[in-house]
Protein backbone atom coordinates (compact mmCIF):
# COMPACT_ATOMS: atom_id res chain seq x y z
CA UNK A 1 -133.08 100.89 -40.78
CA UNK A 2 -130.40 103.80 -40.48
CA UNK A 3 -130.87 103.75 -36.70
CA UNK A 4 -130.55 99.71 -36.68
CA UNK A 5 -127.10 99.99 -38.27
CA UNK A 6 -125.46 103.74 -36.32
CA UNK A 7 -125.98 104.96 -39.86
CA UNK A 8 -126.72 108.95 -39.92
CA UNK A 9 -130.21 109.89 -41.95
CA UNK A 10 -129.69 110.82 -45.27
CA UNK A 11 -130.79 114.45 -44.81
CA UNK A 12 -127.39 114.64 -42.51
CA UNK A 13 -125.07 113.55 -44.92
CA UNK A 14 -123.14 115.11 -47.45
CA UNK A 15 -124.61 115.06 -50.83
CA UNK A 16 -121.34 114.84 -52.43
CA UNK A 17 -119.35 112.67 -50.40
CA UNK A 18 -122.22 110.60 -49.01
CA UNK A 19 -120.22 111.40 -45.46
CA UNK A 20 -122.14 112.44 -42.28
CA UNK A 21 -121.84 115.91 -41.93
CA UNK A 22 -119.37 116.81 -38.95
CA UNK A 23 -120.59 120.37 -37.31
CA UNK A 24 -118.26 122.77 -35.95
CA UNK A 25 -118.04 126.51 -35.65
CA UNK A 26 -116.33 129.52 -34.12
CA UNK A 27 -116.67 130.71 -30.47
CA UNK A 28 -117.74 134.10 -31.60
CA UNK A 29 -119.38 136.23 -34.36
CA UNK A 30 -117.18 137.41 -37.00
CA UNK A 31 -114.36 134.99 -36.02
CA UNK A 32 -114.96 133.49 -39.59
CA UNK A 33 -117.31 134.59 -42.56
CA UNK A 34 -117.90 132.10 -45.54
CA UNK A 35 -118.25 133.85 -49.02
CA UNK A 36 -119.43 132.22 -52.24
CA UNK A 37 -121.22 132.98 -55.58
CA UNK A 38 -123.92 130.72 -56.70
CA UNK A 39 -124.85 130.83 -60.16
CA UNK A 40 -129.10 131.03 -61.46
CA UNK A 41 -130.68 130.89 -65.01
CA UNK A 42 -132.57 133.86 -65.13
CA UNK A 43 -136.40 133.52 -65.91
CA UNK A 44 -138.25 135.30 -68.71
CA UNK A 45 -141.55 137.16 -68.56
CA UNK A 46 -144.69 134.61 -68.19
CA UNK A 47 -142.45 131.95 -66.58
CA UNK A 48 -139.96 129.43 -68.02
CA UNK A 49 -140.20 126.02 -69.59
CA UNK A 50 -140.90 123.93 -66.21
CA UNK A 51 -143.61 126.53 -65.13
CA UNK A 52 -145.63 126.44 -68.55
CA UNK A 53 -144.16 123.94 -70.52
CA UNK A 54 -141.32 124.26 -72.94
CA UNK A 55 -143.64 125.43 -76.10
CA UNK A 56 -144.71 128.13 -73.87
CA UNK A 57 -141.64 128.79 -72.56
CA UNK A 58 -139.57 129.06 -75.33
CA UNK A 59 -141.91 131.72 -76.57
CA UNK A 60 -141.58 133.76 -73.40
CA UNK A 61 -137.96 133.61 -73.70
CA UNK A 62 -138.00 134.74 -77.18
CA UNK A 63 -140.33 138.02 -76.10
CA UNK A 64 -138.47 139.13 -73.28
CA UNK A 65 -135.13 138.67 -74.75
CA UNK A 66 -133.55 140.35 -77.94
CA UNK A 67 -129.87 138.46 -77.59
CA UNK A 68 -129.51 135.23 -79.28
CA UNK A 69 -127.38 132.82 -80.00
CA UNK A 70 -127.59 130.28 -82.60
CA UNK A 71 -131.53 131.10 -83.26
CA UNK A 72 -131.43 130.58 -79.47
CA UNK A 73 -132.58 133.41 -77.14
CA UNK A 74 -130.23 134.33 -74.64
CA UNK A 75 -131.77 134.75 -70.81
CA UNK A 76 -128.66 135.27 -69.12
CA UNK A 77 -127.58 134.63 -65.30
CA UNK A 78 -127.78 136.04 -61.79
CA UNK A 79 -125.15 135.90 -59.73
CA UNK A 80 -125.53 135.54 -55.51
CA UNK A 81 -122.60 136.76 -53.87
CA UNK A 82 -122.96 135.65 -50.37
CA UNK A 83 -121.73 135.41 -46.89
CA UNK A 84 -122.44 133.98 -43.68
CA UNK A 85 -121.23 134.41 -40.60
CA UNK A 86 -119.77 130.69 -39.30
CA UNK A 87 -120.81 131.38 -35.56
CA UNK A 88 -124.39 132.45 -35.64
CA UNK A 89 -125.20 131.64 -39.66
CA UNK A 90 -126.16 135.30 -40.20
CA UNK A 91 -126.13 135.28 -43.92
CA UNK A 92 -126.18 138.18 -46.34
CA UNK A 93 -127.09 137.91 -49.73
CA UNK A 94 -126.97 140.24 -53.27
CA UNK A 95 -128.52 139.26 -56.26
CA UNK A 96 -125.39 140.56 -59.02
CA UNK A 97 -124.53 140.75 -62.61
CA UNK A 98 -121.37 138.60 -62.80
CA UNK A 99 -118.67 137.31 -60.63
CA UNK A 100 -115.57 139.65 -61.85
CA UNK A 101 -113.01 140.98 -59.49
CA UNK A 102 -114.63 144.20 -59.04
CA UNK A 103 -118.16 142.97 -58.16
CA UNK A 104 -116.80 140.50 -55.07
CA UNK A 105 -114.61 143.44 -54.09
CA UNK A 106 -117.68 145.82 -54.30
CA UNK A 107 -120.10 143.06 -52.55
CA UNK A 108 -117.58 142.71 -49.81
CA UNK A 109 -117.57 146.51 -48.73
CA UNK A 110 -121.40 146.30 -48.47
CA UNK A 111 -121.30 143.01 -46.70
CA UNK A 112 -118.84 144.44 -44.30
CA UNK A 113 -120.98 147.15 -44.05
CA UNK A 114 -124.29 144.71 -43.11
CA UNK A 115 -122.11 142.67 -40.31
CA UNK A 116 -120.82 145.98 -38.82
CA UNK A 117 -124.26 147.13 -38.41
CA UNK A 118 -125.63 144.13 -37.22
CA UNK A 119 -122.47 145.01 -34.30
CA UNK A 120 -120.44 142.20 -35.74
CA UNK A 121 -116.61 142.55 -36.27
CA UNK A 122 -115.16 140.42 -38.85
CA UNK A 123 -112.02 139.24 -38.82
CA UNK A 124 -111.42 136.47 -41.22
CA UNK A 125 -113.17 135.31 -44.56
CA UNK A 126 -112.76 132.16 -46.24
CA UNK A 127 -113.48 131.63 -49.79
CA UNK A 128 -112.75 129.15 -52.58
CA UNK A 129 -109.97 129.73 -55.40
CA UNK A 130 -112.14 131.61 -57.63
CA UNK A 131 -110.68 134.31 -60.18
CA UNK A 132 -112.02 137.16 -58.23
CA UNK A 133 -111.35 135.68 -54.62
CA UNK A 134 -107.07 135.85 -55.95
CA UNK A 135 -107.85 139.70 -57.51
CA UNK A 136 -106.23 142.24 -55.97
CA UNK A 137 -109.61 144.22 -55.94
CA UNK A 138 -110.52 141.74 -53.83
CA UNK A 139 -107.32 141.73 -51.67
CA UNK A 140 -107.31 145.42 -50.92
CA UNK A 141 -111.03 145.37 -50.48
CA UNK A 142 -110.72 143.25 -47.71
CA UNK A 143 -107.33 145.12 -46.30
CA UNK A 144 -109.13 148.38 -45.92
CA UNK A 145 -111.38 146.66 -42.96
CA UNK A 146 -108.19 144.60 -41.26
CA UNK A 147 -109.93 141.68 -42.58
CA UNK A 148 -107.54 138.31 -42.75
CA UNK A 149 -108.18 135.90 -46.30
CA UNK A 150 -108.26 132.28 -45.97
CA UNK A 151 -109.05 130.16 -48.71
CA UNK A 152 -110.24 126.68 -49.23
CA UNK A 153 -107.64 123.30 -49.70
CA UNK A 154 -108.03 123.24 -53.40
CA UNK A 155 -110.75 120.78 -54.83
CA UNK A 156 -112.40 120.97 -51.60
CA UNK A 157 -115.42 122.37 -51.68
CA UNK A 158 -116.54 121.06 -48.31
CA UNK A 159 -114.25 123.13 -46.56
CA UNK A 160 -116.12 126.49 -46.97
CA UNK A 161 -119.50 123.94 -46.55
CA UNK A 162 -121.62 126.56 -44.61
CA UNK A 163 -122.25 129.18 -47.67
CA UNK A 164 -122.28 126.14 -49.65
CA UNK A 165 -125.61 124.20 -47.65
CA UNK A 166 -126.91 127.80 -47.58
CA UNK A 167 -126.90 128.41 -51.14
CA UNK A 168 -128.51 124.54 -51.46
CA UNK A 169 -131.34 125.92 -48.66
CA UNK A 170 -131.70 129.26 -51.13
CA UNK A 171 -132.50 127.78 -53.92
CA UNK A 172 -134.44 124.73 -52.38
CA UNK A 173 -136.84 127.43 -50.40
CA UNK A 174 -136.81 130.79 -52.69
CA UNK A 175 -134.98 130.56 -56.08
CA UNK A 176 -136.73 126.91 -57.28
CA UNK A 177 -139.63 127.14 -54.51
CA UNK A 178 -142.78 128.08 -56.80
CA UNK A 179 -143.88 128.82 -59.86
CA UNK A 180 -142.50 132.25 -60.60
CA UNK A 181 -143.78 134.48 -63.68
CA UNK A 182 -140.81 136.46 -64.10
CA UNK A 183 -137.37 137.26 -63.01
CA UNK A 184 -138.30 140.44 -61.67
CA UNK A 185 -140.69 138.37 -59.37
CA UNK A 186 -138.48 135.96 -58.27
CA UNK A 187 -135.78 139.09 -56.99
CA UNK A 188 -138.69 140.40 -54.93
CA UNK A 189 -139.30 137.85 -53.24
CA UNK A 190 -135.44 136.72 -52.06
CA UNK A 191 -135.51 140.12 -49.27
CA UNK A 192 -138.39 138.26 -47.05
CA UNK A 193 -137.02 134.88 -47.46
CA UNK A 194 -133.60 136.16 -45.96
CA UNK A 195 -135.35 138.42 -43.52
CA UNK A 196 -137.02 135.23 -42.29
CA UNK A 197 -133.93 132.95 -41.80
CA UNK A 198 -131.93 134.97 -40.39
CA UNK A 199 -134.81 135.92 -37.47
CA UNK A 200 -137.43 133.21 -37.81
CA UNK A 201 -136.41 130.40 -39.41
CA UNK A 202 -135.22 127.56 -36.62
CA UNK A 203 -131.90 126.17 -37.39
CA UNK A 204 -130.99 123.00 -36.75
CA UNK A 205 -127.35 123.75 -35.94
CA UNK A 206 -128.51 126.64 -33.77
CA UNK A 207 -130.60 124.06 -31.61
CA UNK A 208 -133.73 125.31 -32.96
CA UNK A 209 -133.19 128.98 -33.14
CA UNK A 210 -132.30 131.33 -35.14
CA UNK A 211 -129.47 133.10 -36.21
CA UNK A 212 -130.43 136.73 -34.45
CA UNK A 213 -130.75 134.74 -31.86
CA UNK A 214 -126.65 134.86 -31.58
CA UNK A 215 -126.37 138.31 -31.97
CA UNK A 216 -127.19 139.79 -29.16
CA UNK A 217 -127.29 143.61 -30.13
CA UNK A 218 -128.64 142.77 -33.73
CA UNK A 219 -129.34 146.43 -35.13
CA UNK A 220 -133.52 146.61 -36.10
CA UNK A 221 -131.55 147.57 -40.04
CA UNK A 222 -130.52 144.33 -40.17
CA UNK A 223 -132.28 142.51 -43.08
């Protein structure tokens, strides 16, 4: 029925908007990286409420937790910091403590780091508006590599879409994929998931490939 009226298929269409999703991208690696955090509920020991059940899970919580709040225990959050390169979808990915100024500033340096070795040169970053995106940790962190900042049209979202879908495709396939026992669990395996798309996995936008694929003298310490 999509086909019958030049509608696109719903998997191509942007979940927000409900607008087909217009692909483009930049001639060459490290024209443009996308960088984003993405916010998880951490999980307690045993497995949380939709893994056991929320009698169950409440009492995990409460044993692997001491912090509470209103008789409430307190799990927490993990933070991924992110970014992916806009020509060849490279992504790199670090599971954090929080989003401050100083940990995007410190995630960049080791991202920088990761695309260098993977013989990548980057010379812009986009990001949203976020606190530690306007820090001057942040600013200086990317001046020390002659990297230019660009940041999204505010209240656009869309516009730094890339990191955006992949963060949708990382918790989809690793963070919300199976029935994890425990945080701890969950962290081990996000390494082999990202070692996997970024050699294995066949993207669409790639035309089937994947994003190594692109980078023609990916380094073998390239995870």
């Amino acid at each position: 029925m999509l086909s019958r009226y030049g509608l696109a298929r719903l998997a191509h269409l942007d979940r927000a908007t409900g607008n087909a999703i217009r692909r483009y991208e930049h001639h060459q690696p490290g024209d443009l990286v996308h960088v984003d955090v993405k916010k998880l509920g951490n999980i307690p020991d045993g497995g949380g409420w939709p893994t056991v059940g929320r009698q169950a899970g409440r009492r995990n919580a409460r044993a692997t937790t001491t912090a509470r709040k209103n008789s409430h225990p307190i799990l927490g959050y993990c933070y991924l910091h992110s970014a992916i390169d806009d020509h060849s979808r490279l992504a790199y990915t670090q599971i954090l403590t929080d989003e401050t100024k100083e940990t995007a500033a410190a995630f960049w340096h080791r991202a920088h780091a990761y695309f260098t070795a993977c013989g990548i040169t980057v010379r812009r970053v986009l990001t949203d508006n976020g606190a530690c995106y306007r820090s001057s940790p942040w600013r200086d962190a990317l001046a020390q590599h002659g990297t230019t900042h660009k940041r999204t049209r505010p209240y656009r979202p869309q516009t730094n879409g890339k990191v955006e879908r992949f963060h949708r495709t990382l918790t989809d396939e690793w963070a919300y994929s199976q029935p994890y026992t425990s945080e701890t669990q969950r962290r081990q395996a996000l390494g082999p998931w990202l070692h996997t798309d970024n050699h294995h996995r066949a993207h669409t936008a790639l035309s089937g490939h994947p994003p190594a694929s692109r980078i023609p003298n990916l380094s073998g310490q390239c995870i």
